[in-house]
Protein backbone atom coordinates (compact mmCIF):
# COMPACT_ATOMS: atom_id res chain seq x y z
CA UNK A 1 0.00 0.00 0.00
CA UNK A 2 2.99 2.59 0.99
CA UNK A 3 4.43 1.32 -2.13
CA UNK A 4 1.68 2.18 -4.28
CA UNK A 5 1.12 5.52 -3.07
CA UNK A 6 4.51 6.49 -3.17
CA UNK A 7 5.04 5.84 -6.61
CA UNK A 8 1.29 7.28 -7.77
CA UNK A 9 1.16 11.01 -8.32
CA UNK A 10 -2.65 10.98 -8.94
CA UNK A 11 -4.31 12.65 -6.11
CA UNK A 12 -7.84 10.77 -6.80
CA UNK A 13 -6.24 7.55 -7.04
CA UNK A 14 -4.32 8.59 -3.34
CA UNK A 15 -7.67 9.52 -2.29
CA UNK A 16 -9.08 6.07 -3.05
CA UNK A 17 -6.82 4.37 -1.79
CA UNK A 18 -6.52 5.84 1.59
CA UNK A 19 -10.40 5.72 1.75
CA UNK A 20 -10.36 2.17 0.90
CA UNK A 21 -8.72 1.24 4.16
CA UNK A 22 -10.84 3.05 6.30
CA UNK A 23 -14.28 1.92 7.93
CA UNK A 24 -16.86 4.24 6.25
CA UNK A 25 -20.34 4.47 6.65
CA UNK A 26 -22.21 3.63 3.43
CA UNK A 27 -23.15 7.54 3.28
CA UNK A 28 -19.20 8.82 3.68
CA UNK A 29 -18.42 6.32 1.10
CA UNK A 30 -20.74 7.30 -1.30
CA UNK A 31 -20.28 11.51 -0.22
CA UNK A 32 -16.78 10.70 -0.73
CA UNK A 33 -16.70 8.68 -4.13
CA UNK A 34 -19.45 10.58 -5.74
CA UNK A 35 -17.63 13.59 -5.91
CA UNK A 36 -15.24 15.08 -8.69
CA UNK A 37 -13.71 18.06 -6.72
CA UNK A 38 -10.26 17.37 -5.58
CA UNK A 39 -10.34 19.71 -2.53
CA UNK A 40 -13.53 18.88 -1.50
CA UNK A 41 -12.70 15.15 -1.77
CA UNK A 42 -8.97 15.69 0.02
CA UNK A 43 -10.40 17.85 3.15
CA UNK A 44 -12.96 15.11 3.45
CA UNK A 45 -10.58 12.48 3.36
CA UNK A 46 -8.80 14.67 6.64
CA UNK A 47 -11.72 14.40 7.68
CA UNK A 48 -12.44 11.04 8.12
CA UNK A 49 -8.31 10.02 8.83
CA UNK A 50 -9.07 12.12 11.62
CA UNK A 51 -11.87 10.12 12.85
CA UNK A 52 -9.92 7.27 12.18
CA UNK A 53 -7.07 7.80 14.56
CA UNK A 54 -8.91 9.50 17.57
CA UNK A 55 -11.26 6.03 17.43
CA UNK A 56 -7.63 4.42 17.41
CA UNK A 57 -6.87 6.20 20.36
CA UNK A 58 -9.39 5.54 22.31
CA UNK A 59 -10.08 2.26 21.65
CA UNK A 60 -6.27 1.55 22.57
CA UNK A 61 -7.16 3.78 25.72
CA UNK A 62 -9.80 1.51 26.51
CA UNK A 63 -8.04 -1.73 26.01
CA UNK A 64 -5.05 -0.43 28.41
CA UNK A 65 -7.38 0.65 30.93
CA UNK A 66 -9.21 -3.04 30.87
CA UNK A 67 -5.49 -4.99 30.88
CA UNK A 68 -4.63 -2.55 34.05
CA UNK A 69 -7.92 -3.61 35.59
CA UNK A 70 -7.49 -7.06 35.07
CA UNK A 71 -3.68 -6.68 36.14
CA UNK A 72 -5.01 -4.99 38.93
CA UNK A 73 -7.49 -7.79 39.92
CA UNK A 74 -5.29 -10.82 38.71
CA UNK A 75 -2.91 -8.91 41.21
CA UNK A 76 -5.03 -8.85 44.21
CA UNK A 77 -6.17 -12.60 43.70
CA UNK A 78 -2.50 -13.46 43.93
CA UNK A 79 -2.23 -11.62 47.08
CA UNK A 80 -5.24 -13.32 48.73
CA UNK A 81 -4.50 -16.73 47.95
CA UNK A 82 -0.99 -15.95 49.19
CA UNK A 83 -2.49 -14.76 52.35
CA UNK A 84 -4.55 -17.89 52.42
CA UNK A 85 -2.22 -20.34 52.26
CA UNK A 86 0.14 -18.54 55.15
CA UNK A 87 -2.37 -18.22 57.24
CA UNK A 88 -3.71 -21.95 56.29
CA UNK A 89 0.13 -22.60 57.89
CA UNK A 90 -0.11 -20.41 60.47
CA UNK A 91 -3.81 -22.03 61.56
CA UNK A 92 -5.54 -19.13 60.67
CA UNK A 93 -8.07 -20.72 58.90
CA UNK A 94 -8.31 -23.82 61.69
CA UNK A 95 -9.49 -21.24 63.77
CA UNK A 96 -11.65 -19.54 61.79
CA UNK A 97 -13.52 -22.98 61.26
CA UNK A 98 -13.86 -23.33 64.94
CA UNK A 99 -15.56 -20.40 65.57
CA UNK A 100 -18.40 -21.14 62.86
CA UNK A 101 -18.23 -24.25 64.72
CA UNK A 102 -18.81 -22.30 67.62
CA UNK A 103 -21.47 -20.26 66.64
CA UNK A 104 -23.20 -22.90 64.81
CA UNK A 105 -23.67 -24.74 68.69
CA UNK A 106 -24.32 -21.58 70.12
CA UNK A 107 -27.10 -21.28 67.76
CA UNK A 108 -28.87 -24.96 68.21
CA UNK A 109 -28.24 -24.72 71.82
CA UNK A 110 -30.90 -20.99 72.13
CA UNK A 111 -32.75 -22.65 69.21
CA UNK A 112 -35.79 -24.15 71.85
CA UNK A 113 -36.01 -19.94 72.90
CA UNK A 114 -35.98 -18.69 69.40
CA UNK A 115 -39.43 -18.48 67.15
CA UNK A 116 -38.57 -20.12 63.37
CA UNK A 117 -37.79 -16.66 61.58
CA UNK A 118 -35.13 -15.79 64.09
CA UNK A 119 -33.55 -19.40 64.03
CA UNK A 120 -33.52 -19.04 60.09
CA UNK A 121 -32.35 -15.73 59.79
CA UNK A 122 -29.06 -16.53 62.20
CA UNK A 123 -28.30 -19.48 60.71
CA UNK A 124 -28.48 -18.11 57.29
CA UNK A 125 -26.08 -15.19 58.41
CA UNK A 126 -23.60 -17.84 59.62
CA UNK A 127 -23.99 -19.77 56.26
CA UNK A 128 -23.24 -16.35 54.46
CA UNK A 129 -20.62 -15.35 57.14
CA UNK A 130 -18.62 -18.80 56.21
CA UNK A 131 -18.56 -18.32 52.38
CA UNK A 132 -16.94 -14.44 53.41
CA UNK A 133 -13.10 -13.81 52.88
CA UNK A 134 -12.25 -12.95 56.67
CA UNK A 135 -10.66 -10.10 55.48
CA UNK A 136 -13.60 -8.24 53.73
CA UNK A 137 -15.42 -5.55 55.82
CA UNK A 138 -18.48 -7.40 54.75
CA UNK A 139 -16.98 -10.36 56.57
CA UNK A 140 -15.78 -8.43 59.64
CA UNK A 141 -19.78 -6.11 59.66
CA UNK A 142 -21.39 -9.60 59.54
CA UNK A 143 -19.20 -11.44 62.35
CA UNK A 144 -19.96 -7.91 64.65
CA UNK A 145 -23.35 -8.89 64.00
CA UNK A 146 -23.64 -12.68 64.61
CA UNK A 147 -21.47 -12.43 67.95
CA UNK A 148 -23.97 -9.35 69.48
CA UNK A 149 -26.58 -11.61 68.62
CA UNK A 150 -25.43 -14.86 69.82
CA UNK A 151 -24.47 -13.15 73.47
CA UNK A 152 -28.44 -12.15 74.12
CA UNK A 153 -28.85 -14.55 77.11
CA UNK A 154 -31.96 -16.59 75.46
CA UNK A 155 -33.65 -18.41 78.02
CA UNK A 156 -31.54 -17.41 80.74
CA UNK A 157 -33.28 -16.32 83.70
CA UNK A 158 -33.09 -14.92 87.03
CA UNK A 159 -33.78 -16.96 89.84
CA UNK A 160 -34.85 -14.98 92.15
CA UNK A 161 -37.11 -15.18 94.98
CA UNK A 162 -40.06 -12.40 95.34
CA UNK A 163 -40.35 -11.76 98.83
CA UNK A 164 -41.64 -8.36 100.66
CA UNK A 165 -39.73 -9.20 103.54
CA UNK A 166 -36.69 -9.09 101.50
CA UNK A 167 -37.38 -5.85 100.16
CA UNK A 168 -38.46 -4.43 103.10
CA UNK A 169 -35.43 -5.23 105.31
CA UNK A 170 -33.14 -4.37 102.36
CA UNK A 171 -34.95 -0.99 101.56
CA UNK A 172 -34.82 -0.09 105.26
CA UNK A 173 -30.97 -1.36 105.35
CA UNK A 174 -29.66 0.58 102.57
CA UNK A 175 -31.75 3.98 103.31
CA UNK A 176 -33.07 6.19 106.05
CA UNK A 177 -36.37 7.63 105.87
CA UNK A 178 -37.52 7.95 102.19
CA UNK A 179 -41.31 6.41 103.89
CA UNK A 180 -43.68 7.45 100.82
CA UNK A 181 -41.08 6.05 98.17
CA UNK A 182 -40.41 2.51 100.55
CA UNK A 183 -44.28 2.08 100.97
CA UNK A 184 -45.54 2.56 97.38
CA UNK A 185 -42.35 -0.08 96.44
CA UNK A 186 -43.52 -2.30 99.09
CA UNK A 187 -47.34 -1.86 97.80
CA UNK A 188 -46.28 -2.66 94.41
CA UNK A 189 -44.51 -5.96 95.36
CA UNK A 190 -47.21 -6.96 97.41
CA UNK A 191 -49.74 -6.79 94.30
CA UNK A 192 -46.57 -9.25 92.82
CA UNK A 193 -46.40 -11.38 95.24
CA UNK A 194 -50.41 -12.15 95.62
CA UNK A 195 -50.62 -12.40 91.77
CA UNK A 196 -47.82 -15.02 91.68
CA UNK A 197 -49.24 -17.16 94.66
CA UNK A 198 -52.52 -16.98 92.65
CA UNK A 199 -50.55 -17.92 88.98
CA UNK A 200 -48.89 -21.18 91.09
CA UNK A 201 -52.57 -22.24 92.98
CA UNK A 202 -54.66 -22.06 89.32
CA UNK A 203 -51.47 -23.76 87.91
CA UNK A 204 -51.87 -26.66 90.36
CA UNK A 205 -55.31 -26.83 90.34
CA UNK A 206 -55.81 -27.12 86.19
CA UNK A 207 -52.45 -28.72 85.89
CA UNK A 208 -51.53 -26.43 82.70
CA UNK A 209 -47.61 -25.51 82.59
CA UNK A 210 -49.02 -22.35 80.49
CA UNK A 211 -51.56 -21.08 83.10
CA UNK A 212 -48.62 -19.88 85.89
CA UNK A 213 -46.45 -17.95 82.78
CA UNK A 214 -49.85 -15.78 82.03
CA UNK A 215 -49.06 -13.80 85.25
CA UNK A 216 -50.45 -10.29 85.28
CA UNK A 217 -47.27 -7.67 84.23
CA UNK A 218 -48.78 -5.10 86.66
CA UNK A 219 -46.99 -1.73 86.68
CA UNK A 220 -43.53 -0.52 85.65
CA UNK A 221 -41.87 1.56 88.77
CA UNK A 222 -40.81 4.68 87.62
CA UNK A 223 -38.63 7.03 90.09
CA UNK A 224 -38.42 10.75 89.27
CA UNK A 225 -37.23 13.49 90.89
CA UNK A 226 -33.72 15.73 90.70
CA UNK A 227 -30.25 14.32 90.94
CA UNK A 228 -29.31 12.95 94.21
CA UNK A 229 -32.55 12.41 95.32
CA UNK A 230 -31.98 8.06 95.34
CA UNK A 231 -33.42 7.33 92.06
CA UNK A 232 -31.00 4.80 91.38
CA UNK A 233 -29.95 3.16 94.84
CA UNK A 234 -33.55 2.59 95.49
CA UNK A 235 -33.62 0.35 92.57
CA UNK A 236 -30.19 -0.99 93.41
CA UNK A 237 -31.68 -2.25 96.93
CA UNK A 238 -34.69 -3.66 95.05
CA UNK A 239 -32.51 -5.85 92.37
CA UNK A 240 -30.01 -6.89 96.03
CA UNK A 241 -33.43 -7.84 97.61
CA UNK A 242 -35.31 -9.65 94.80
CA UNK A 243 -31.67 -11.19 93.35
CA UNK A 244 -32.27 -9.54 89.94
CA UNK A 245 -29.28 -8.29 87.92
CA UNK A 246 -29.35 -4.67 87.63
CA UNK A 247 -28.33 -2.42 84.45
CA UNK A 248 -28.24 1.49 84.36
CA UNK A 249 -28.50 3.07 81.02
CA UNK A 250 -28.18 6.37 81.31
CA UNK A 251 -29.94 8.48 78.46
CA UNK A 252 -28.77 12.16 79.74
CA UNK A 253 -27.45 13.83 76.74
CA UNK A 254 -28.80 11.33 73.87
CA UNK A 255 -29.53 13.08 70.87
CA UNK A 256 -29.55 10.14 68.40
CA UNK A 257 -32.30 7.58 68.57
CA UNK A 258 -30.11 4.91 66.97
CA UNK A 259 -27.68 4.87 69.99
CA UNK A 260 -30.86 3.42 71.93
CA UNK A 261 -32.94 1.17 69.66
CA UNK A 262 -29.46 0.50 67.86
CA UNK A 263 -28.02 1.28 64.43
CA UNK A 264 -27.88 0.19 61.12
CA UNK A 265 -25.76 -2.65 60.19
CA UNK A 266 -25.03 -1.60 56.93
CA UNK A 267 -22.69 1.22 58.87
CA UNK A 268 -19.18 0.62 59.91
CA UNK A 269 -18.72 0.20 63.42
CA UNK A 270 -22.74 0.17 63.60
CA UNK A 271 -23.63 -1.25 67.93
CA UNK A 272 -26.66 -2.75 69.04
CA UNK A 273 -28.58 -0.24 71.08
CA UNK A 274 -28.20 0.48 74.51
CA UNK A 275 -31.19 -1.76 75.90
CA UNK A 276 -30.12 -5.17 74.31
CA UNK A 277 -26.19 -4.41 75.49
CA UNK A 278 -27.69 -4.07 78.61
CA UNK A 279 -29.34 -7.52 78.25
CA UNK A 280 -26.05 -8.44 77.23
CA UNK A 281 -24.26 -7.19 80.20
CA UNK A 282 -27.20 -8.50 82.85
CA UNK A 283 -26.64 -12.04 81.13
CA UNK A 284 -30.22 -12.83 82.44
């Protein structure tokens, strides 16, 4: 071809050749070959060389940015499976197994306190957790999640013993005076006390396992008053007397929602909220 134009000093026949090694539309072509003005055939010609080269460039733009991204990727494959196998030496990945293994008995061992949907959805999340690279934050978002989960003390309960005596002698142990406060407590635990002796006689009497756990929830104790005032030792003395763990969460100063109902997991670093960490840390 270089030959040929070299040794041709006809500008239409340069023309057609040139133009017969680029891709033209059917419309170019026939714009192109149709006319019989030199000039306007030559600057067309420019033209469409022009075209020619920047769709060269580009395409060879393209073509090294998809061999850098495959570089790239081939590169961090290498890495991973490098890191695999050392830490497949180092035991790494023993470990790993064991805590699946770990989870997986924590899970079948709450599954008798757990409704279907909740047993499914953990397990599945395990499943999903073991097909994860460690390494991912995916991975490391979705362990967070399984271990705050697995650590809410299903079916653990307190043991113990509801007594007005006990919360009495405790009440009048740990504070002086405070009489309106100690007698409305010690009114409210009567009520408990006679509802529970009731829930364990109909319980005997019909024989039904169900009948004593449909005890009446009566009231929620709520203490108010200024700072100092012993809002929170007088429930201290009631969880000593009635062998309850006791958890303070203290709200002064919360201006997100999320820190008590708990946040998203889709956020880095996201917590459960402050009432189920305080499950957590009663353990009951």
């Amino acid at each position: 071809m270089l030959k040929t134009l070299e040794e041709t000093n006809d500008p239409n026949r340069v023309i057609d050749l040139v133009a017969s090694t680029l891709r033209l539309k059917p419309a170019e072509a026939y714009k192109l070959f149709a006319s019989d003005n030199i000039e306007e055939r030559m600057m067309m010609l420019i033209d469409f060389v022009t075209q020619e080269i920047q769709a060269q460039k580009l395409q060879k733009e393209i073509k090294s940015r998809v061999h850098d991204k495959l570089e790239q990727t081939n590169r961090e494959y290498f890495l991973k499976e490098q890191m695999r196998q050392i830490q497949k030496e180092l035991g790494v990945d023993k470990q790993r197994d064991e805590e699946l293994d770990e989870f997986a008995k924590k899970l079948e061992s709450i599954k008798q306190f757990l409704n279907e949907d909740a047993y499914k959805e953990i397990k599945k999340q395990i499943n999903r957790l073991s097909k994860m690279h460690q390494d991912s934050a995916d991975a490391n978002l979705l362990q967070n999640y399984v271990e705050w989960v697995l650590e809410i003390p299903f079916g653990s309960y307190a043991k113990g013993e509801l007594s007005i005596k006990n919360v009495a002698k405790q009440l009048d142990l740990d504070h002086y005076s405070l009489t309106k406060p100690k007698e409305r407590i010690i009114e409210y635990f009567a009520v408990r006390e006679l509802l529970a002796k009731n829930a364990k006689a109909n319980a005997k009497k019909t024989k039904n396992r169900d009948t004593e756990s449909q005890k009446s929830k009566g009231t929620i104790l709520c203490f108010y008053g200024p700072p100092g005032v012993g809002k929170t030792s007088l429930a201290n003395s009631i969880a000593k007397a009635i062998s309850r763990p006791l958890v303070r969460i203290a709200l002064g100063g919360l201006e997100d929602v999320n820190e008590l109902r708990g946040h998203r997991r889709t956020y880095i670093g996201a917590m459960p909220g402050r009432i189920v960490q305080g499950l957590i840390e009663a353990k009951k």
